[in-house]
N, C-alpha and C. Protein backbone atom coordinates (compact mmCIF):
# COMPACT_ATOMS: atom_id res chain seq x y z
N UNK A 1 0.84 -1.20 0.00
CA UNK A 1 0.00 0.00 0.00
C UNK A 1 0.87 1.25 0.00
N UNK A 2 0.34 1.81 -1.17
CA UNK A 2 1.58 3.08 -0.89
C UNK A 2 0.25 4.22 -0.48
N UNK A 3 0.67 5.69 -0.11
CA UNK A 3 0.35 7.23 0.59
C UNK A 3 0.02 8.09 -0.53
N UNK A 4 -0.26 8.25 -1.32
CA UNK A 4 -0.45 9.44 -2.47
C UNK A 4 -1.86 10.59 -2.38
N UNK A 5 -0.50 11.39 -2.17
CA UNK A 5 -1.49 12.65 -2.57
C UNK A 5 -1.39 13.20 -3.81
N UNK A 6 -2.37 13.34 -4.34
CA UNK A 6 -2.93 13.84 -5.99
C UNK A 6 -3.55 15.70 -5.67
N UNK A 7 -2.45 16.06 -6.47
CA UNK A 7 -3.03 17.62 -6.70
C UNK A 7 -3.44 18.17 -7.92
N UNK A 8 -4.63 18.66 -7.67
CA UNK A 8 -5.44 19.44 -8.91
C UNK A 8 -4.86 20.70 -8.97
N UNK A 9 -5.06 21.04 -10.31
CA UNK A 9 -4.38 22.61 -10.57
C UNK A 9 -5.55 23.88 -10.63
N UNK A 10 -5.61 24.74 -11.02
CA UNK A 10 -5.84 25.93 -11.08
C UNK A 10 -7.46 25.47 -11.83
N UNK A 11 -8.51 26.10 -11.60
CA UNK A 11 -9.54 26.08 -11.41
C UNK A 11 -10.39 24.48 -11.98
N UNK A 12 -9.48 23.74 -11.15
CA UNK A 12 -9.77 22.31 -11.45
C UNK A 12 -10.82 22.08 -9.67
N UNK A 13 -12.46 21.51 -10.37
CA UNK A 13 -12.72 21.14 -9.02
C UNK A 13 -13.35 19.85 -9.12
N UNK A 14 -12.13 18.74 -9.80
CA UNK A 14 -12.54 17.51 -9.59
C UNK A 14 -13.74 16.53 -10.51
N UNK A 15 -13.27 17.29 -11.36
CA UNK A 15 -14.49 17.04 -12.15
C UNK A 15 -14.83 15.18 -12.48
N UNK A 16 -15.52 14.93 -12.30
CA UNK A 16 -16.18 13.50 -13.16
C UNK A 16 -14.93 13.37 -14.71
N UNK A 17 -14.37 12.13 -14.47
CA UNK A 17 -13.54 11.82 -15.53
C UNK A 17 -12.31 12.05 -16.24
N UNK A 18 -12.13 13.12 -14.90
CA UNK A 18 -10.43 13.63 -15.12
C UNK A 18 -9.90 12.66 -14.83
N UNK A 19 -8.36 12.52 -15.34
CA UNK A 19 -7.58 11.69 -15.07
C UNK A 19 -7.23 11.64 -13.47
N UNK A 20 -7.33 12.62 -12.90
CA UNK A 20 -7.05 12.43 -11.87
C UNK A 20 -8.43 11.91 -10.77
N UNK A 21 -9.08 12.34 -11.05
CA UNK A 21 -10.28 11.68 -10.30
C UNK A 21 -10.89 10.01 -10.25
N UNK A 22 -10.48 9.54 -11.67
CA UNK A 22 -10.24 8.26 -12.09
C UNK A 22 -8.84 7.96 -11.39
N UNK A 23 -7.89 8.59 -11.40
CA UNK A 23 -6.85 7.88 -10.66
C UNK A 23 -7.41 7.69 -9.29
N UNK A 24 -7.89 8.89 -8.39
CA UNK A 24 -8.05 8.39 -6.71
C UNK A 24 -8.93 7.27 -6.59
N UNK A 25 -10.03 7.25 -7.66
CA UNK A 25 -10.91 5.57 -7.51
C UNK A 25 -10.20 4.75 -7.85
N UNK A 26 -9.22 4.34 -8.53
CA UNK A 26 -8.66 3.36 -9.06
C UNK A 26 -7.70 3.49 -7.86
N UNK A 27 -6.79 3.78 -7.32
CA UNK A 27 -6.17 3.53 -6.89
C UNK A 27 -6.58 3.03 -4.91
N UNK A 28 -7.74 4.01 -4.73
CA UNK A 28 -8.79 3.36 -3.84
C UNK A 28 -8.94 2.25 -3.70
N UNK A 29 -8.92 1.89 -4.85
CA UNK A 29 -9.90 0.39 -5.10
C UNK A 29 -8.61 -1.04 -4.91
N UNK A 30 -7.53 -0.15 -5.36
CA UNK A 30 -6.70 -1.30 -5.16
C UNK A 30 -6.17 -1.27 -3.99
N UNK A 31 -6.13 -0.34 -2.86
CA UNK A 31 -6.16 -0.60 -1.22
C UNK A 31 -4.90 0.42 -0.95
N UNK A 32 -4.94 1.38 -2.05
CA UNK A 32 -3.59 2.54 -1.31
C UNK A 32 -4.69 3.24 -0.74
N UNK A 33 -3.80 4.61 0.38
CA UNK A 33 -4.28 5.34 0.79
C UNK A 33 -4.29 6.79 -0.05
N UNK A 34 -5.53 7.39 -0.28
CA UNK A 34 -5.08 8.36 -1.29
C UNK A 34 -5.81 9.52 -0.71
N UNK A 35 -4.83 11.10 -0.71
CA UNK A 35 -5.61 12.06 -0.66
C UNK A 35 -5.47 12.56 -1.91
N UNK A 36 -7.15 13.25 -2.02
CA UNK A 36 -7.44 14.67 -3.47
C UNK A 36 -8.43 15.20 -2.88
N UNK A 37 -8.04 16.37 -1.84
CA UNK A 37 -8.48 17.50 -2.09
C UNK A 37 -8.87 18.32 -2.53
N UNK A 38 -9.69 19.27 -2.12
CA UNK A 38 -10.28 20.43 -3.26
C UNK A 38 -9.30 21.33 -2.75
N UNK A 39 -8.15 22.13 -3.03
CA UNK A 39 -8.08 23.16 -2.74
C UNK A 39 -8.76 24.44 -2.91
N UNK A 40 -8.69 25.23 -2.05
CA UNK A 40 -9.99 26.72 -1.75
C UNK A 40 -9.36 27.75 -2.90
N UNK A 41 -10.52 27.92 -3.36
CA UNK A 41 -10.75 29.59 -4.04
C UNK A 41 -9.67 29.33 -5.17
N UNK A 42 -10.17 27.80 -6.29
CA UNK A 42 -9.44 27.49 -6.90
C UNK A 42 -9.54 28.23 -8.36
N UNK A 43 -10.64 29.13 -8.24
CA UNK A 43 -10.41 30.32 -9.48
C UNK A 43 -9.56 31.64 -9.44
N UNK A 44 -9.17 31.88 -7.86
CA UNK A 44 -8.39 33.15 -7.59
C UNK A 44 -7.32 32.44 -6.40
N UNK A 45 -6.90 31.36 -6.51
CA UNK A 45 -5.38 30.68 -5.67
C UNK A 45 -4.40 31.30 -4.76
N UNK A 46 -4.49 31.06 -3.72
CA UNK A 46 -3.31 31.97 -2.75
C UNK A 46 -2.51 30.86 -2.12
N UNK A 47 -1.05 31.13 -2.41
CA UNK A 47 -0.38 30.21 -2.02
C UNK A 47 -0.07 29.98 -0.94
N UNK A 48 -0.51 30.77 -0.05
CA UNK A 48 -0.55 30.29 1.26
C UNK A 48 -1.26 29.69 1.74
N UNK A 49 -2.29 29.45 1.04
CA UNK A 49 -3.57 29.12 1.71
C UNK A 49 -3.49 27.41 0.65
N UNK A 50 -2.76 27.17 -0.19
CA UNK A 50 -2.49 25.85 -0.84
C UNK A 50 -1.32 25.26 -0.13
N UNK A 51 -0.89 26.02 -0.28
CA UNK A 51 0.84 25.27 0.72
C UNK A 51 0.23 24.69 1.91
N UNK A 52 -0.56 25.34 2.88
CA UNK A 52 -1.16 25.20 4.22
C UNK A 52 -1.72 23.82 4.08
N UNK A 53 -2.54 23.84 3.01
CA UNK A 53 -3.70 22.47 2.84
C UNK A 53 -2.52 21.40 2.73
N UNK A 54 -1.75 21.57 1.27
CA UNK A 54 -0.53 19.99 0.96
C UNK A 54 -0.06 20.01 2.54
N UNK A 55 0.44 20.79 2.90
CA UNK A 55 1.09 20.25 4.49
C UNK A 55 0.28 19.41 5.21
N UNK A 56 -0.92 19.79 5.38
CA UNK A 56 -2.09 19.26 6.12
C UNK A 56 -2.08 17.30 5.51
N UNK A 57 -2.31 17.99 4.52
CA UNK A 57 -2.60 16.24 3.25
C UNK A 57 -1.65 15.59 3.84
N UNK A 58 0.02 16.10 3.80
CA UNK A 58 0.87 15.37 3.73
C UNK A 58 1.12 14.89 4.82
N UNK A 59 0.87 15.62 6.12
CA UNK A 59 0.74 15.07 7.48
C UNK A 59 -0.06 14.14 7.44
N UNK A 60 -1.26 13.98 7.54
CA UNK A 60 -2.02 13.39 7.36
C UNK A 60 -2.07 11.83 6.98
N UNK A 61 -0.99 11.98 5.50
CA UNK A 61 -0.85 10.35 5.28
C UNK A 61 0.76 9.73 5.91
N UNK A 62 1.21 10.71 6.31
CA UNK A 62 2.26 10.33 7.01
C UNK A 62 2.32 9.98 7.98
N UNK A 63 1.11 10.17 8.99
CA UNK A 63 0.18 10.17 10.24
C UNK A 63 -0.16 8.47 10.03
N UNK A 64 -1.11 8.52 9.12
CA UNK A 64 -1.65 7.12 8.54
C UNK A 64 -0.76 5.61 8.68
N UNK A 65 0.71 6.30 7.66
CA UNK A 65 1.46 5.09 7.18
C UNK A 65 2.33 5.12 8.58
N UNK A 66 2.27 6.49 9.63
CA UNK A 66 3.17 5.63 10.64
C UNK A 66 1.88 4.62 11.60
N UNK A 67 1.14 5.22 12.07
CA UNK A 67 -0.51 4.48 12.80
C UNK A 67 -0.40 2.72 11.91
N UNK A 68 -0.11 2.99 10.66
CA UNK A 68 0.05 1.43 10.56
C UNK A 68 1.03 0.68 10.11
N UNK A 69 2.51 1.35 10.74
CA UNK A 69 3.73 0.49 11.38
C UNK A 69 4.50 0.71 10.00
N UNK A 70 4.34 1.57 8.93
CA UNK A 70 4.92 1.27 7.46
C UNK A 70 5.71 2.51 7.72
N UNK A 71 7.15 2.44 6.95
CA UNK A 71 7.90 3.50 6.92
C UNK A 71 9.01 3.76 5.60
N UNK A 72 9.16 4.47 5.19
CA UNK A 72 9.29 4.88 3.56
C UNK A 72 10.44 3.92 3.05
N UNK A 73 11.18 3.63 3.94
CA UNK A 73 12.22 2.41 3.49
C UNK A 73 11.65 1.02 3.06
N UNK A 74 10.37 0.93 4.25
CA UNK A 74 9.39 -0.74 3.41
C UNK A 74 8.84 -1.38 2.19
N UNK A 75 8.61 -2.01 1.82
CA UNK A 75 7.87 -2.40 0.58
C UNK A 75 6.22 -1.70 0.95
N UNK A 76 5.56 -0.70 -0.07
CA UNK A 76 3.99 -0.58 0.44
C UNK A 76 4.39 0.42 1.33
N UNK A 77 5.44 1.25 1.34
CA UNK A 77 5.30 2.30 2.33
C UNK A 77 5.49 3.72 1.45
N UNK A 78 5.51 3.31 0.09
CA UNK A 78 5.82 4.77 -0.24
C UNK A 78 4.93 5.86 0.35
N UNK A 79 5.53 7.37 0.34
CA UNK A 79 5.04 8.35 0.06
C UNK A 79 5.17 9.09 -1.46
N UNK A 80 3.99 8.93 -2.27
CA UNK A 80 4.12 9.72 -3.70
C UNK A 80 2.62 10.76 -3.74
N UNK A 81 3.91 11.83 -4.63
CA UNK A 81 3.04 13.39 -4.75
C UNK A 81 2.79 12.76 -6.24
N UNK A 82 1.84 13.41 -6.68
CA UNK A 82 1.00 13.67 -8.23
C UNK A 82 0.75 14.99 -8.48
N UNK A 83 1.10 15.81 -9.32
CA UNK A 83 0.85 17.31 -9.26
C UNK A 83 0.09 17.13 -10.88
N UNK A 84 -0.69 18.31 -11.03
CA UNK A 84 -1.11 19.04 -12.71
C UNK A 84 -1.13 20.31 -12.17
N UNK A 85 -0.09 20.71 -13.35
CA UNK A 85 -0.45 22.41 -13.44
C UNK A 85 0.42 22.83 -12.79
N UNK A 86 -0.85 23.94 -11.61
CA UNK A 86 -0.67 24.85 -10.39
C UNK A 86 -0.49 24.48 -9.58
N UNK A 87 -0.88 22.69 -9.59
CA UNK A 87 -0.64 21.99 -8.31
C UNK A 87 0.73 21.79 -8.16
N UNK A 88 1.60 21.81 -9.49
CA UNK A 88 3.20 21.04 -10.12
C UNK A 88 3.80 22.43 -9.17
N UNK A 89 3.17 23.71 -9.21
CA UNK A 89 3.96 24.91 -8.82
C UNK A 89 3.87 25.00 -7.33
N UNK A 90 2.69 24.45 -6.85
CA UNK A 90 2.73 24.44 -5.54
C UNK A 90 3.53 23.67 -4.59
N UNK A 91 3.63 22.67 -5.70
CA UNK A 91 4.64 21.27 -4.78
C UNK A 91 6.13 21.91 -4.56
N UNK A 92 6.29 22.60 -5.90
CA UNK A 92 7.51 23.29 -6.12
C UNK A 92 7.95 24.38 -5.37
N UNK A 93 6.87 25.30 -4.88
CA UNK A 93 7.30 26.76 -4.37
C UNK A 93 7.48 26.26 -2.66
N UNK A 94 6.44 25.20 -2.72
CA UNK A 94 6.08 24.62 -1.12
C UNK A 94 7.32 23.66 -0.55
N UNK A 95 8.11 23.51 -1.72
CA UNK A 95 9.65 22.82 -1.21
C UNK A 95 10.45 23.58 -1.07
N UNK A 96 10.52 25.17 -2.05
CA UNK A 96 11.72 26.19 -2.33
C UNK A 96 11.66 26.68 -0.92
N UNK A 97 10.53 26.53 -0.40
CA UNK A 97 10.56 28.03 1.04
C UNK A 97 10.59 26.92 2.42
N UNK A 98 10.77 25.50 1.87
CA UNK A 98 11.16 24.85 3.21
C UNK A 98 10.11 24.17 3.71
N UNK A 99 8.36 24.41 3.33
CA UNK A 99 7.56 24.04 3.99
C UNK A 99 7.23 22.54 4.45
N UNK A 100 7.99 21.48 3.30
CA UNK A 100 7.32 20.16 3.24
C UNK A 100 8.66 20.01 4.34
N UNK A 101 8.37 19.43 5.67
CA UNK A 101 9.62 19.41 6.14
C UNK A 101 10.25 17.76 5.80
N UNK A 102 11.58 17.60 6.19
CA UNK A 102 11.90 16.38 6.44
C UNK A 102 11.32 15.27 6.72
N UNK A 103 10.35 15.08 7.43
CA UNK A 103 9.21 14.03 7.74
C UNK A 103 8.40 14.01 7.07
N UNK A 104 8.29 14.83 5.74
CA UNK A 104 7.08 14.96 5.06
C UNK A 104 7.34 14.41 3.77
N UNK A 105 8.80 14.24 3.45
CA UNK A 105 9.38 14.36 2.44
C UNK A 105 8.63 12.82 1.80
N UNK A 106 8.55 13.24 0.24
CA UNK A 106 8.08 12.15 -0.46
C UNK A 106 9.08 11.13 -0.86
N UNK A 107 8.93 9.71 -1.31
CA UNK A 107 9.90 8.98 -2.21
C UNK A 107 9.60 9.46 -3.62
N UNK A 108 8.70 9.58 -4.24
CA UNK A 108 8.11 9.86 -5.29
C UNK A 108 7.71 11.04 -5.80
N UNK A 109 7.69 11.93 -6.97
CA UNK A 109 7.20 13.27 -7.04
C UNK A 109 6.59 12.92 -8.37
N UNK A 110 5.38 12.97 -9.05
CA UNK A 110 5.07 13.21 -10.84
C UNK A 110 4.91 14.68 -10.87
N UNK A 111 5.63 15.25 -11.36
CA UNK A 111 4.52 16.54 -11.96
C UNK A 111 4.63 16.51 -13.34
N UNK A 112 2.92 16.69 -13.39
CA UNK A 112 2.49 16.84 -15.36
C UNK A 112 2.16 18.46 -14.99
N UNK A 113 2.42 18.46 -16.51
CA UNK A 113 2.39 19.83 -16.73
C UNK A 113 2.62 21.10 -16.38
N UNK A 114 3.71 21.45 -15.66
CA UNK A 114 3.70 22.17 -14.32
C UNK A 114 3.44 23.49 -15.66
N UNK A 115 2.86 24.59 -15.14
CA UNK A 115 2.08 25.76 -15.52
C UNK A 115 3.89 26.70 -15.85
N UNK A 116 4.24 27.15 -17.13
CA UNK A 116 4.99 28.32 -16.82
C UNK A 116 5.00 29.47 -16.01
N UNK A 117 6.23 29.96 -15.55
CA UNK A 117 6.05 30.93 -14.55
C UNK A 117 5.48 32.56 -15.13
N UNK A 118 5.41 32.70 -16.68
CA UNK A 118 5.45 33.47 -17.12
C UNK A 118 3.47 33.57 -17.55
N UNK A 119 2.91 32.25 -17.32
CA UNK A 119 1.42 32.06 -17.24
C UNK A 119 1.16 32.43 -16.36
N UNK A 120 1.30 32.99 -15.25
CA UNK A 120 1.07 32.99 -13.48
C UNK A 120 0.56 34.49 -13.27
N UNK A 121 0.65 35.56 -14.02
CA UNK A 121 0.06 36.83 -13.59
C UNK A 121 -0.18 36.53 -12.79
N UNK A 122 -1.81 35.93 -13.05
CA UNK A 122 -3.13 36.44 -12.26
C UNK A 122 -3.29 35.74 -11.24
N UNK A 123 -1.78 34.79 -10.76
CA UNK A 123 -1.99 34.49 -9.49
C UNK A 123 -0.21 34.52 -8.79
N UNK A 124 -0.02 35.51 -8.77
CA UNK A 124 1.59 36.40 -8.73
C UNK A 124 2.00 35.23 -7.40
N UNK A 125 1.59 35.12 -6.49
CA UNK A 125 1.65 34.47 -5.00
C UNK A 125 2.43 33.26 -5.60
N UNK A 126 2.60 32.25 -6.55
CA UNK A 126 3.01 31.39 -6.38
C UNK A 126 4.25 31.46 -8.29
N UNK A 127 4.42 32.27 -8.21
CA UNK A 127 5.59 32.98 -9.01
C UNK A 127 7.12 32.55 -8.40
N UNK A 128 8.12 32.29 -8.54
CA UNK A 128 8.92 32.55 -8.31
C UNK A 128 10.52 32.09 -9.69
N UNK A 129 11.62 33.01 -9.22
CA UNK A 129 12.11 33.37 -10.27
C UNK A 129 13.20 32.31 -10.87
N UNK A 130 12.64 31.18 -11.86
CA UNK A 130 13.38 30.10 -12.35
C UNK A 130 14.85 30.58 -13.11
N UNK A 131 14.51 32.17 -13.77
CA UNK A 131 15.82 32.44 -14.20
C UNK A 131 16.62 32.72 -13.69
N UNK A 132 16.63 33.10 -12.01
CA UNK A 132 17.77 33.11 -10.85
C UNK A 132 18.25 31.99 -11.02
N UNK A 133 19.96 32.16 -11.20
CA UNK A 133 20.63 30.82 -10.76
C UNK A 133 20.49 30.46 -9.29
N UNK A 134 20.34 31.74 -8.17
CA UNK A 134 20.13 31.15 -7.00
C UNK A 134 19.14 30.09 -6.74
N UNK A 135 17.97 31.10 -7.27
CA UNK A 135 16.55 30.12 -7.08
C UNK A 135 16.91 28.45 -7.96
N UNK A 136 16.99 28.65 -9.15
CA UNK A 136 17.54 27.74 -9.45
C UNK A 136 17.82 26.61 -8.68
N UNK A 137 19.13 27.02 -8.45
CA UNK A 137 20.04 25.99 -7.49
C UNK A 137 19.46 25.48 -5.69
N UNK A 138 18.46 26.12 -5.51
CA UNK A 138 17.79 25.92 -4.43
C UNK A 138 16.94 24.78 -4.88
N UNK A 139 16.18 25.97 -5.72
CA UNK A 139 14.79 24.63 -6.21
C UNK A 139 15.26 23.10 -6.31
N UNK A 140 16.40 22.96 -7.11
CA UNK A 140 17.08 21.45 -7.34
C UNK A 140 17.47 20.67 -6.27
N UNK A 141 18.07 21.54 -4.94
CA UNK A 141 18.72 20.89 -3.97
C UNK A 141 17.33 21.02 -3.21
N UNK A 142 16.07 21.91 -3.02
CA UNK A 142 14.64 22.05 -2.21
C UNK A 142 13.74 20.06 -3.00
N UNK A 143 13.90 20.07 -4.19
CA UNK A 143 13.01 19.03 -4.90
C UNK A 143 13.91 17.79 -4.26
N UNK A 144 14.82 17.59 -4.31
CA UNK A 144 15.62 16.56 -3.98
C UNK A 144 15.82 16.09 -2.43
N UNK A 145 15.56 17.11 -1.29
CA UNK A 145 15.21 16.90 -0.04
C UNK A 145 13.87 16.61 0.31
N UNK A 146 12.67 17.31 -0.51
CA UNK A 146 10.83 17.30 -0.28
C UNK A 146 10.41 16.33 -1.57
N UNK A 147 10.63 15.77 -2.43
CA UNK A 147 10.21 14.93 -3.27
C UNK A 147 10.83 13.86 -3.49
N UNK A 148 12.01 13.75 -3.43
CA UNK A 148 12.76 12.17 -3.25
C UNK A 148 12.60 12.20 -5.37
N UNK A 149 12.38 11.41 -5.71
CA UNK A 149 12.58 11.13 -7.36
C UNK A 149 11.32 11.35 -7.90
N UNK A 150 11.53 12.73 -9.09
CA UNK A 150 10.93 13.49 -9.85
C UNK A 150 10.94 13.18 -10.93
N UNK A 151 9.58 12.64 -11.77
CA UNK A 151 9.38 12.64 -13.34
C UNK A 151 8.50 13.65 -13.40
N UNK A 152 8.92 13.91 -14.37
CA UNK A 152 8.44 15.55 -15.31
C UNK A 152 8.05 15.19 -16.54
N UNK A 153 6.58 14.93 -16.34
CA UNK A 153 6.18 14.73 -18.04
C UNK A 153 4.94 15.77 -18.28
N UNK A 154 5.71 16.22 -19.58
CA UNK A 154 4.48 17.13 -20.63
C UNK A 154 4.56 17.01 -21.67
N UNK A 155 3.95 17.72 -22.42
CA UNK A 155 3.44 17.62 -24.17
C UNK A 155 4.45 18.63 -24.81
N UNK A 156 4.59 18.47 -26.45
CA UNK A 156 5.38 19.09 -27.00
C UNK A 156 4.48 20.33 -27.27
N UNK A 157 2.69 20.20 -27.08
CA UNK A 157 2.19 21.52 -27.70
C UNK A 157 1.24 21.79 -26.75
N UNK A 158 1.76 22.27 -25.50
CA UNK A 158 1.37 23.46 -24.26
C UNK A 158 1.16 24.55 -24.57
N UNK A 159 0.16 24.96 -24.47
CA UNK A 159 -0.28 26.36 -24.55
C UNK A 159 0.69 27.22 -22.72
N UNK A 160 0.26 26.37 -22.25
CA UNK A 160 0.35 26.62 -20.85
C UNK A 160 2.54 26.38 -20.38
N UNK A 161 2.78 25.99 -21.75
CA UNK A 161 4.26 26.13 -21.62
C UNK A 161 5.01 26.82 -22.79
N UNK A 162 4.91 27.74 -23.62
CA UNK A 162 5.00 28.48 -25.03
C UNK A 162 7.11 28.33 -24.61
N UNK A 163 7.42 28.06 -23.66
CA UNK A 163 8.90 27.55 -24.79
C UNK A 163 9.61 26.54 -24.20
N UNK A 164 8.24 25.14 -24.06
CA UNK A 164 8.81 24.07 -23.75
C UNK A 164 8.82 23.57 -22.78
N UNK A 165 8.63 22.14 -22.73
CA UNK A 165 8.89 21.42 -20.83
C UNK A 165 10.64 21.48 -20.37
N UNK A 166 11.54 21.52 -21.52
CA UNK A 166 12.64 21.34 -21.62
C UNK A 166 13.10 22.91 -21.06
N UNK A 167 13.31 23.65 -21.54
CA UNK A 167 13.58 25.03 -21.69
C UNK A 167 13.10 25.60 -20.18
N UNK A 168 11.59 25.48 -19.89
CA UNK A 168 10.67 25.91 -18.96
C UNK A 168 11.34 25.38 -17.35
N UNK A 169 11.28 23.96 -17.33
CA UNK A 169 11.79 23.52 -16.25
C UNK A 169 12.75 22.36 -16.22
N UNK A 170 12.99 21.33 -17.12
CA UNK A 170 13.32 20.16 -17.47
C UNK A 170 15.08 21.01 -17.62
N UNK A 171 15.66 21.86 -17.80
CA UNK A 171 16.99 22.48 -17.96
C UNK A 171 17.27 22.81 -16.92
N UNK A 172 16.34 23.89 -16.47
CA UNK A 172 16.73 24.46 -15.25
C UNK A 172 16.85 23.45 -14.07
N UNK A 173 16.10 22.69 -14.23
CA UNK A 173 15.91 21.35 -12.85
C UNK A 173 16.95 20.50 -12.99
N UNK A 174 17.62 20.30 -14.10
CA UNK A 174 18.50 19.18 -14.49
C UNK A 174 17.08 17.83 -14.53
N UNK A 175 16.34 18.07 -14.89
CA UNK A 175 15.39 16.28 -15.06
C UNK A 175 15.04 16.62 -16.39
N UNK A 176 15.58 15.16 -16.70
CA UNK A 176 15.11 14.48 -18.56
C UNK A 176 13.50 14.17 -18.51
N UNK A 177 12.77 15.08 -19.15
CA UNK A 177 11.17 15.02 -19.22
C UNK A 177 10.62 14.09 -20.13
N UNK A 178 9.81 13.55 -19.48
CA UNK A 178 9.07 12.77 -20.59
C UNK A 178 8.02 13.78 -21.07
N UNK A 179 8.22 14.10 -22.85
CA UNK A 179 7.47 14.10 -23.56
C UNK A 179 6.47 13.92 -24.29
N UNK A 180 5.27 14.20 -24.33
CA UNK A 180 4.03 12.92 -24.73
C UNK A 180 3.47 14.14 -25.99
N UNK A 181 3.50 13.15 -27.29
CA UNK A 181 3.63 14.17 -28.72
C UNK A 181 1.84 14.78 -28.35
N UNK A 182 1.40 15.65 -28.63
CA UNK A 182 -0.04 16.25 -28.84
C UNK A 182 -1.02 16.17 -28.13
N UNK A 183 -0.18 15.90 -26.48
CA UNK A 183 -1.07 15.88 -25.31
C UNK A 183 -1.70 17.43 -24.59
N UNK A 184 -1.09 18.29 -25.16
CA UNK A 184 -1.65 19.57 -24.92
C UNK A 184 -1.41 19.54 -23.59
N UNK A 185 -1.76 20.35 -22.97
CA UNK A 185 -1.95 20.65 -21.01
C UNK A 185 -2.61 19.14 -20.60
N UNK A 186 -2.43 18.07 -20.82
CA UNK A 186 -3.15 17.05 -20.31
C UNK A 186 -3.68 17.23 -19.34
N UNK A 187 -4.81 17.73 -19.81
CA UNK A 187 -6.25 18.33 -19.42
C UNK A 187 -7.46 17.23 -19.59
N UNK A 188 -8.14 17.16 -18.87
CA UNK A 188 -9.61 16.85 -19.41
C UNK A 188 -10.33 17.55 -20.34
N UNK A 189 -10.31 18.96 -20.32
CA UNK A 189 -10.36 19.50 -21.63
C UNK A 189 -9.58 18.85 -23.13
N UNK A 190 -8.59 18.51 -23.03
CA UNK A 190 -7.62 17.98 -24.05
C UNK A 190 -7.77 16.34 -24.25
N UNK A 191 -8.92 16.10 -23.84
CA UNK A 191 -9.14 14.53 -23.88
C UNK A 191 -8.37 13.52 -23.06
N UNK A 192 -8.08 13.89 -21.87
CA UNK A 192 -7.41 13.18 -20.80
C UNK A 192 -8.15 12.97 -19.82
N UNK A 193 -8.94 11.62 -19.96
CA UNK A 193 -9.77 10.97 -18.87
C UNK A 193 -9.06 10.03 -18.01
N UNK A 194 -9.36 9.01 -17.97
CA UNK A 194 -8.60 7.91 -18.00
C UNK A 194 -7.50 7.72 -17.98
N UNK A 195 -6.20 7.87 -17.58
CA UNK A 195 -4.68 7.60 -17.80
C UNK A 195 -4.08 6.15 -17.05
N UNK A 196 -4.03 4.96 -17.68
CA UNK A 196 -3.72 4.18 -17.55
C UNK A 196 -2.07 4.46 -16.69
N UNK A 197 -1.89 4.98 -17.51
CA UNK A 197 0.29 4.87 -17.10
C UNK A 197 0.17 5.71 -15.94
N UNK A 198 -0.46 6.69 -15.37
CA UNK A 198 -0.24 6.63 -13.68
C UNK A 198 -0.79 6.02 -13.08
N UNK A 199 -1.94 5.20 -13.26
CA UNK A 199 -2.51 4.33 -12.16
C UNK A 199 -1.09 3.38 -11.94
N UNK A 200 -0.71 3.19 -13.51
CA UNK A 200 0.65 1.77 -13.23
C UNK A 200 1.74 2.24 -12.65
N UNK A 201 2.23 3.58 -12.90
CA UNK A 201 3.52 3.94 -12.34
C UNK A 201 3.12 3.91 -10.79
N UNK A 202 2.20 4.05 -10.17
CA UNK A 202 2.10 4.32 -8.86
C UNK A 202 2.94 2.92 -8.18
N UNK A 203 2.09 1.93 -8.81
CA UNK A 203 2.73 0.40 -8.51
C UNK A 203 4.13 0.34 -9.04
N UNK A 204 4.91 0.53 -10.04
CA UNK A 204 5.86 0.54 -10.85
C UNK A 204 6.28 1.71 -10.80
N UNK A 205 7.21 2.57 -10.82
CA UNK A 205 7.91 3.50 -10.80
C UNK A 205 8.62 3.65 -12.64
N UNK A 206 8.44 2.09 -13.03
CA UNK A 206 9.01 2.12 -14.63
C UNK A 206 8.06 1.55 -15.57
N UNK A 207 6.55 1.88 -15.15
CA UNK A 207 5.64 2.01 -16.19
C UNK A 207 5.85 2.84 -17.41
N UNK A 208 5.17 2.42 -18.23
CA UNK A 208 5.03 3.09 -19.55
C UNK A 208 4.08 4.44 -19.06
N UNK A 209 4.30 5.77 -19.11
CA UNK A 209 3.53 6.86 -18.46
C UNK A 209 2.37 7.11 -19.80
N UNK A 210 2.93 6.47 -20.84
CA UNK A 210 2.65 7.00 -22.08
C UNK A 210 0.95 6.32 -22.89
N UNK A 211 1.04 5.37 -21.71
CA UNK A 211 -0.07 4.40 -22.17
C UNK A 211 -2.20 4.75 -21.52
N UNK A 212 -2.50 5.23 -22.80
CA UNK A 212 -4.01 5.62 -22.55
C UNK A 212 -5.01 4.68 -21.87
């Protein structure tokens, strides 16, 4: 049994048939423990008030897997994050400033699609500056203490990434992204219900991510 918390992005509220909503039943069903939350005031986002909640989540199943004797070194004890989007930025900004502490820390991190920083106006709070080499070099050594091992997969034609998963974060992070040709923002809008390859990677870490 592995711990996964699944985060929705930016004015995502769970809709019937997202991939991710199909993931928490499916993965329900096969006897992990799963949080998906709604995060609050998911049309106008404050990152304090999202950071606050993942902490909460993440306590929570960390609470769980110690209450039933499992600990991240066991077989069935992982802790794995799932991000889309705003959720990919929250996991991210919520490691840069220290919040996920040491006990919270995941084995596992997915983020799809993480949102460019240059898409973020209209929600400035969870901005921060990827073209700093400082930030930079934080973020890499922040992901590697609060997420444990990070796949980064997006599409070659993001609206929501105009110069690339590579360029955007996949350089700056040092992580080789998986690519998926004409998946757009793998969205439910974009015909992403169902996603077979994270229900499997959850079990497998070297699933095919790629498989509908």
């Amino acid at each position: 049994m592995s711990f996964v918390l699944i985060h929705h992005g930016w004015t995502n509220t769970r809709q019937p048939d997202h991939w991710q909503r199909n993931l928490a039943h499916a993965l329900r069903l096969q006897g992990h423990q799963v949080s998906y939350a709604q995060y609050p005031q998911t049309d106008q986002p404050v990152f304090a008030d999202w950071s606050a909640l993942l902490v909460a989540e993440l306590e929570h199943l960390v609470e769980l897997r110690n209450l039933g004797g499992n600990s991240a070194d066991q077989p069935g004890g992982e802790l794995i994050l799932i991000g889309h989007s705003l959720g990919c930025i929250n996991i991210m900004k919520s490691a840069l400033e220290g919040l996920i502490r040491a006990e919270l820390r995941a084995n596992r991190t997915l983020l799809v699609a993480p949102a460019s920083q240059e898409k973020l106006g209209a929600v400035p709070t969870f901005e921060f500056d990827i073209e700093n080499t400082a930030v930079r070099d934080a973020m890499r050594a922040a992901l590697t203490e609060a997420a444990g091992e990070v796949t980064l997969v997006a599409s070659d034609d993001d609206v929501w990434l105009p110069k690339g998963i590579r360029a955007e974060y996949a350089e700056p992070l040092g992580l080789e992204p998986l690519i998926i040709e004409g998946g757009k923002h793998l969205s439910l809008q974009d015909g992403w219900g169902k996603w077979q390859g994270v229900i499997n990677w959850v079990g497998d870490r070297s699933a095919d991510l790629t498989v509908r």
